[in-house]
N, C-alpha and C. Protein backbone atom coordinates (compact mmCIF):
# COMPACT_ATOMS: atom_id res chain seq x y z
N UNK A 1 3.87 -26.68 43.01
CA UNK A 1 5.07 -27.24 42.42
C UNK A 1 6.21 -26.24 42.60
N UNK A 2 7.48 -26.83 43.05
CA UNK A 2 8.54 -25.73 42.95
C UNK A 2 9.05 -25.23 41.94
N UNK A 3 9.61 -24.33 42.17
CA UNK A 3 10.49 -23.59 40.69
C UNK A 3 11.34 -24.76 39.86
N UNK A 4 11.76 -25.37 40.63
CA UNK A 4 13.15 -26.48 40.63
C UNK A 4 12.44 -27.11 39.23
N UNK A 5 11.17 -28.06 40.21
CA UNK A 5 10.52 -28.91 39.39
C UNK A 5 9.98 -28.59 38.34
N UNK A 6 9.27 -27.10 38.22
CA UNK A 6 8.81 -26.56 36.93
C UNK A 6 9.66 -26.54 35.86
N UNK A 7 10.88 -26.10 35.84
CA UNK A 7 11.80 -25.93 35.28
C UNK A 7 12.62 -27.25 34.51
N UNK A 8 12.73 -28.14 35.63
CA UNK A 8 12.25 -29.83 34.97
C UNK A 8 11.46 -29.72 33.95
N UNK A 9 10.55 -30.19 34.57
CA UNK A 9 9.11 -30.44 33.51
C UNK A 9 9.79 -29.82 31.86
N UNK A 10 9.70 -28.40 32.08
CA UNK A 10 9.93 -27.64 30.95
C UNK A 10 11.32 -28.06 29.88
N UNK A 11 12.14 -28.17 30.56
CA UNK A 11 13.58 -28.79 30.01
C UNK A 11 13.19 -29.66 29.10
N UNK A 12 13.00 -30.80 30.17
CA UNK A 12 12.45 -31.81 29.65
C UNK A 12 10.92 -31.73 27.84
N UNK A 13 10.48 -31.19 28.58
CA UNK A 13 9.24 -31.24 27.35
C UNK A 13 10.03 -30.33 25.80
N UNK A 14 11.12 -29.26 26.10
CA UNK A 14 11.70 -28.89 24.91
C UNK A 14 12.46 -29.77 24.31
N UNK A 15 13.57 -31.02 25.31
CA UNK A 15 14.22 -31.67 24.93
C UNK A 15 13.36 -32.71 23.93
N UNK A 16 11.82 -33.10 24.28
CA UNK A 16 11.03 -33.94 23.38
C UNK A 16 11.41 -33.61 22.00
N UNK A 17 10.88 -32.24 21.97
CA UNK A 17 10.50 -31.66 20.88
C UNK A 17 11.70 -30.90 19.85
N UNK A 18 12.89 -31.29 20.35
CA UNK A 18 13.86 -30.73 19.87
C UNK A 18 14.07 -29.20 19.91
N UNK A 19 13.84 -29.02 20.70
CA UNK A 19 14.35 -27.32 21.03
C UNK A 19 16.07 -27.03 20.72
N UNK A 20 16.30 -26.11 20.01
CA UNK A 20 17.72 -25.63 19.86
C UNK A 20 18.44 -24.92 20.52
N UNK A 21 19.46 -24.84 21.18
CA UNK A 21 20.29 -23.79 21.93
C UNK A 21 19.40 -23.66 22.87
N UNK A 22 18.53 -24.35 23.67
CA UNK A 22 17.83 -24.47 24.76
C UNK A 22 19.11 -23.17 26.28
N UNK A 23 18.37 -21.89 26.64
CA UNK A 23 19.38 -21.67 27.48
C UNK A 23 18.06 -21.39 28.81
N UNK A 24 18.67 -21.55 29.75
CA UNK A 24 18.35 -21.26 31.28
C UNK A 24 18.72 -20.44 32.20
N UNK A 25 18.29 -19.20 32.93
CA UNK A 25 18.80 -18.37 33.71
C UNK A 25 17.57 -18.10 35.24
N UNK A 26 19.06 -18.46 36.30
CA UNK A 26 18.21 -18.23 37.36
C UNK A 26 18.30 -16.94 37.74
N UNK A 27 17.38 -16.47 38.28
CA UNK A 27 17.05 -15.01 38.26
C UNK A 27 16.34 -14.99 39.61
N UNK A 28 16.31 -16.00 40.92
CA UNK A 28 16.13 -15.32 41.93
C UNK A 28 17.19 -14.92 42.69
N UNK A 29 16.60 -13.75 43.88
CA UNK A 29 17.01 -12.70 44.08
C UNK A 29 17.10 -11.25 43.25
N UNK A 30 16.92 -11.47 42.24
CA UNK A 30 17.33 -10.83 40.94
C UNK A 30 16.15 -10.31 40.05
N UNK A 31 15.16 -10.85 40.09
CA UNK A 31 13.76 -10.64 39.13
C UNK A 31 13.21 -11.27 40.24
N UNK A 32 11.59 -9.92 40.16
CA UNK A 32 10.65 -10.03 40.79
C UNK A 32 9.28 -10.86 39.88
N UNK A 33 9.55 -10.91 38.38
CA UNK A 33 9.11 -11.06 37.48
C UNK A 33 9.07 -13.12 37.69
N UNK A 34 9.91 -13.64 37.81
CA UNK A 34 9.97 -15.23 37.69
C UNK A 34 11.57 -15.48 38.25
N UNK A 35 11.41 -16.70 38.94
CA UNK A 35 12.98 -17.40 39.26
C UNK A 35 13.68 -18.01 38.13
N UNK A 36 12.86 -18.21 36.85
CA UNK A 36 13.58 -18.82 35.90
C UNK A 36 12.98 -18.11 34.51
N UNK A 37 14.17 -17.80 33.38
CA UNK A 37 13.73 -17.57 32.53
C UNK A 37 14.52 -18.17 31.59
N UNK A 38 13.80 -18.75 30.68
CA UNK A 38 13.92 -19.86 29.23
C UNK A 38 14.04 -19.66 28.19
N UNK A 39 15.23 -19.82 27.28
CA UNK A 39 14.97 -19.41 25.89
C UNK A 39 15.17 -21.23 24.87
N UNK A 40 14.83 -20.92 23.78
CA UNK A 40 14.84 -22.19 22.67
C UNK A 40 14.67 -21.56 21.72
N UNK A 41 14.93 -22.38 20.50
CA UNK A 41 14.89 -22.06 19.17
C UNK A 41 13.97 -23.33 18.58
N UNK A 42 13.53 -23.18 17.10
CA UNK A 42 12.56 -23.89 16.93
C UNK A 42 13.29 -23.59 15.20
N UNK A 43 12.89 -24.99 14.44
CA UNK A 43 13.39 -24.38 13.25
C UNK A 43 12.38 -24.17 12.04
N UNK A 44 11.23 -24.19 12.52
CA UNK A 44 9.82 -24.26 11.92
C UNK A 44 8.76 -23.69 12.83
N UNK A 45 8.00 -23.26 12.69
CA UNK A 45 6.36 -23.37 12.90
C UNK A 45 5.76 -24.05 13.37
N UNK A 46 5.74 -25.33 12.53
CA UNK A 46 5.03 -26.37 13.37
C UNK A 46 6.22 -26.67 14.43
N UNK A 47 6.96 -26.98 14.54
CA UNK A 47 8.03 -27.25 15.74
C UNK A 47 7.95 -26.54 16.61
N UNK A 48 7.66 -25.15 16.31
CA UNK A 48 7.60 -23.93 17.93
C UNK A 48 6.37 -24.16 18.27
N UNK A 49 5.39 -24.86 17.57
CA UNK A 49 4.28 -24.79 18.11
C UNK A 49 4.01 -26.09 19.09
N UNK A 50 4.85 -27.16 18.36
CA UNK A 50 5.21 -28.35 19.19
C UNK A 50 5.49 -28.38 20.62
N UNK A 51 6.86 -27.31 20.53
CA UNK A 51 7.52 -27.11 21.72
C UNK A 51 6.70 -26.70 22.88
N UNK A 52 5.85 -25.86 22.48
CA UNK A 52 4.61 -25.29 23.31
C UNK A 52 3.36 -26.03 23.84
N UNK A 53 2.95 -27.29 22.99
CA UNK A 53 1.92 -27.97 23.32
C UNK A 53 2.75 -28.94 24.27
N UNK A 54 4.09 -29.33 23.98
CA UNK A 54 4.95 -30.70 24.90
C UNK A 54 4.78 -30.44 26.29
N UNK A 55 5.17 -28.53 26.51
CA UNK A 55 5.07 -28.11 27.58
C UNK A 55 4.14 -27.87 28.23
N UNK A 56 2.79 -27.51 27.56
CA UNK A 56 1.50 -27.76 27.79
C UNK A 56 0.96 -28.80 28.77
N UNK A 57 0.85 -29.99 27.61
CA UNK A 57 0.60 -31.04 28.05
C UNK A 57 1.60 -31.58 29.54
N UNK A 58 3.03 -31.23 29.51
CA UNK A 58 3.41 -31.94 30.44
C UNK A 58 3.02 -30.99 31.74
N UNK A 59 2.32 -30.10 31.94
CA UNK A 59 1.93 -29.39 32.53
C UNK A 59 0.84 -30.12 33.11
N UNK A 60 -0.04 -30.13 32.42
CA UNK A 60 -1.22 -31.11 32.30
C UNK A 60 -1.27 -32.39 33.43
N UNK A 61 -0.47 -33.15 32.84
CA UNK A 61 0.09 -34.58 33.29
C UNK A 61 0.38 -33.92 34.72
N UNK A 62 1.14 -32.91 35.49
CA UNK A 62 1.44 -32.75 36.69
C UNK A 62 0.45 -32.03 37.33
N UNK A 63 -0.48 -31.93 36.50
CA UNK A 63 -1.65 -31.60 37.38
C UNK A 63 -1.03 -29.85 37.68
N UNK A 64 -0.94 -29.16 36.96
CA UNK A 64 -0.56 -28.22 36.91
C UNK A 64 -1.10 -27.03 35.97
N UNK A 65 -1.81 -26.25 36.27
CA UNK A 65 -2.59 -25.26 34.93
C UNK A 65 -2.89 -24.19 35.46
N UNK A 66 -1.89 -23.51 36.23
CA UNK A 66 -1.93 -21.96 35.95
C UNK A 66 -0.25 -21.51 35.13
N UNK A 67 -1.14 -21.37 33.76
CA UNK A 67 0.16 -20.98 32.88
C UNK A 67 -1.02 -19.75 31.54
N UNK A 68 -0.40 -19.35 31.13
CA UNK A 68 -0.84 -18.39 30.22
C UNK A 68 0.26 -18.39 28.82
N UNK A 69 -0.32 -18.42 27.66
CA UNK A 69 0.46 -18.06 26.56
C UNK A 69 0.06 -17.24 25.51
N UNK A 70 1.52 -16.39 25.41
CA UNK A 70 1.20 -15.46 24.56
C UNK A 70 1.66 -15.57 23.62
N UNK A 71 1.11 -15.28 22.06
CA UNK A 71 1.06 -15.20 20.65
C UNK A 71 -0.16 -16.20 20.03
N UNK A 72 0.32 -16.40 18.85
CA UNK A 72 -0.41 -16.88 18.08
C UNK A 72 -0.18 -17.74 17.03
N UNK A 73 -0.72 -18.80 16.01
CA UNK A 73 -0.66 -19.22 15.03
C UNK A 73 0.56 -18.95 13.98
N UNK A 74 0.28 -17.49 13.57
CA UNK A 74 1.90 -16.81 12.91
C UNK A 74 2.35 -16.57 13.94
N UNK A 75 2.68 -16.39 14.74
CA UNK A 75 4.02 -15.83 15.73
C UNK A 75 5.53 -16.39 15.40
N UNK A 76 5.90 -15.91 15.27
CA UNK A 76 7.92 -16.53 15.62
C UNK A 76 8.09 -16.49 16.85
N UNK A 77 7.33 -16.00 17.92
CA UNK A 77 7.68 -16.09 19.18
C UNK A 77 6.49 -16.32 20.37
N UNK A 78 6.51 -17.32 21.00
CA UNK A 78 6.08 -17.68 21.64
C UNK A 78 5.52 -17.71 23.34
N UNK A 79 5.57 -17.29 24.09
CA UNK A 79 5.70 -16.57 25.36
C UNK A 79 4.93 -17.92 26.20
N UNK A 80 5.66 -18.59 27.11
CA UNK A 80 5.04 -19.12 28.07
C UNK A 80 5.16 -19.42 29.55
N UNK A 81 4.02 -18.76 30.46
CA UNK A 81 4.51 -17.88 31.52
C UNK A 81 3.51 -18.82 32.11
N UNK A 82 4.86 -19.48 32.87
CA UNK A 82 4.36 -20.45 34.44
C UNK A 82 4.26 -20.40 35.85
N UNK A 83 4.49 -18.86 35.43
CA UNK A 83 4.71 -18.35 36.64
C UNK A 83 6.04 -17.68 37.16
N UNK A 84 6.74 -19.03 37.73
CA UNK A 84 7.47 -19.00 38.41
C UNK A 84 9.13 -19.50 37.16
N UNK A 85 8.61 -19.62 35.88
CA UNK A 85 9.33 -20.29 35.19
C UNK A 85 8.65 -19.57 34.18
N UNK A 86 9.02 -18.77 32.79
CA UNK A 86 8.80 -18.19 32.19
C UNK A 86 9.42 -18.69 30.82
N UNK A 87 8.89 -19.06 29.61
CA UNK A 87 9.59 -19.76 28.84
C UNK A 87 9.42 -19.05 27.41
N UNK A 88 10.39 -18.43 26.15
CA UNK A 88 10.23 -17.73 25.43
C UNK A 88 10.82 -19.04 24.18
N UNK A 89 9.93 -19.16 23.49
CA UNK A 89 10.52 -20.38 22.03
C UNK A 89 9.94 -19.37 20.80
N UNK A 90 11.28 -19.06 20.16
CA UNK A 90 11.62 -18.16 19.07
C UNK A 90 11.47 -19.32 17.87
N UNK A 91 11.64 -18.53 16.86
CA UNK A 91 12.48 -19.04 15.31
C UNK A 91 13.41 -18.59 15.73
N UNK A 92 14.58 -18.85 14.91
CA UNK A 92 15.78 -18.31 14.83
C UNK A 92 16.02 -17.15 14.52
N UNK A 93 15.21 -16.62 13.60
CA UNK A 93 15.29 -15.09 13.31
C UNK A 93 14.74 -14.14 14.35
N UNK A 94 13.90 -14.49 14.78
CA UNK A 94 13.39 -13.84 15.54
C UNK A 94 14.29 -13.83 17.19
N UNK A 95 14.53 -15.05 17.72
CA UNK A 95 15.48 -14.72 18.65
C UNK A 95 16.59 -14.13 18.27
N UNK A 96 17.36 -14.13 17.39
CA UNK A 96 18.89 -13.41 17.35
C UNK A 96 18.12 -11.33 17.04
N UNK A 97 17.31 -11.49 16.82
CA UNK A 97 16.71 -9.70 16.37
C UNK A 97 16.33 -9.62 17.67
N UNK A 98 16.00 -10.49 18.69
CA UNK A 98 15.27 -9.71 20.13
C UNK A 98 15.80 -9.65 20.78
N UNK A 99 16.97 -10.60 21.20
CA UNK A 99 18.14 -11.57 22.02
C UNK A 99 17.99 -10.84 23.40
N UNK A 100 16.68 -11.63 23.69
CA UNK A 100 16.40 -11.63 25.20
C UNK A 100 17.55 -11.72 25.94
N UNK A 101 18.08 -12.73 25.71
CA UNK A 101 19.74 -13.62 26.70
C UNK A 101 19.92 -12.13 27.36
N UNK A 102 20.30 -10.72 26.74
CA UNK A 102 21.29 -10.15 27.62
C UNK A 102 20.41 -9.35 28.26
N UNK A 103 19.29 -9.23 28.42
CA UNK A 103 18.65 -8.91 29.52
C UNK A 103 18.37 -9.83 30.70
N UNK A 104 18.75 -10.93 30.70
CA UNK A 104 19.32 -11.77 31.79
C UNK A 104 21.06 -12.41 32.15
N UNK A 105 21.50 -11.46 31.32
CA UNK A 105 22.88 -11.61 31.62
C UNK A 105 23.43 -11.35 33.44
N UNK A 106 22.74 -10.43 34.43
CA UNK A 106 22.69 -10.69 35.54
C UNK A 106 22.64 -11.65 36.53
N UNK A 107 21.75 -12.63 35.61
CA UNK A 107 21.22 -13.86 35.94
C UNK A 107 22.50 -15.28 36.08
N UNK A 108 22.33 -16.10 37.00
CA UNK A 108 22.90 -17.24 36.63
C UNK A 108 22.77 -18.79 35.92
N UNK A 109 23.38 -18.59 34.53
CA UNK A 109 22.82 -19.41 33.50
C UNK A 109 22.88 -20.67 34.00
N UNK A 110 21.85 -21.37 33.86
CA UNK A 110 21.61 -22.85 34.46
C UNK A 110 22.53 -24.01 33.71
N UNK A 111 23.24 -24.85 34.01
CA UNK A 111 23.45 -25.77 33.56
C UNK A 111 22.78 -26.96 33.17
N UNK A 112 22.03 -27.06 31.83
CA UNK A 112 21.22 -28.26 30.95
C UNK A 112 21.62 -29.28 30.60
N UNK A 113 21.25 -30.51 31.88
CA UNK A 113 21.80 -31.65 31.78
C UNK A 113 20.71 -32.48 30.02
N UNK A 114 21.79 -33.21 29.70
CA UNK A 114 20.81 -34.11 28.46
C UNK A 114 19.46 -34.37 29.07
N UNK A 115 18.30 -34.86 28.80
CA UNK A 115 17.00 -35.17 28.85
C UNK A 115 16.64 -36.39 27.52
């Protein structure tokens, strides 16, 4: 699957689940690490955990399953690494204390059409 389309998929599966301040940064040429990196907000627990199974599953559905995730049950932060598309779903507290964003400020922020 391409970056393009992964990155679909993913949009899409936060937009299900109501992801907040959903942001996008392309990062090839730029990071050797992934072409895309993802941030969202979640305003609960069960909701970040939502956000994570939507993406899961729509993973699933494309016949797609090399992905890895990191944290846990308590976590505020979420880590989900597709590779080629790398996706981080915070609480709110927890993203504004880590604020990934400006370590991809290099990057060029994607424009997030509605879903």
């Amino acid at each position: 699957m391409k970056s393009e389309e992964l990155l679909d998929l993913v949009l899409n599966a936060i937009s299900e689940r109501h992801g907040e301040d959903t942001e996008a940064y392309d990062m090839r040429g730029i990071s050797i690490l992934a072409d895309y990196f993802v941030a969202t907000s979640a305003t609960s627990s069960r909701q970040l955990h939502a956000i994570a199974n939507s993406i899961i599953e729509a993973c699933h559905e494309a016949n797609f399953y090399d992905y890895r995730v990191e944290g846990n049950h308590d976590s505020e932060w979420l880590l989900v690494d597709l590779g080629d598309v790398v996706v981080n779903i915070f609480s709110e507290d927890a993203r504004a204390f880590y604020n990934l964003e400006k370590l991809w400020a290099d990057g060029k922020r994607v424009e997030i059409e509605e879903y």
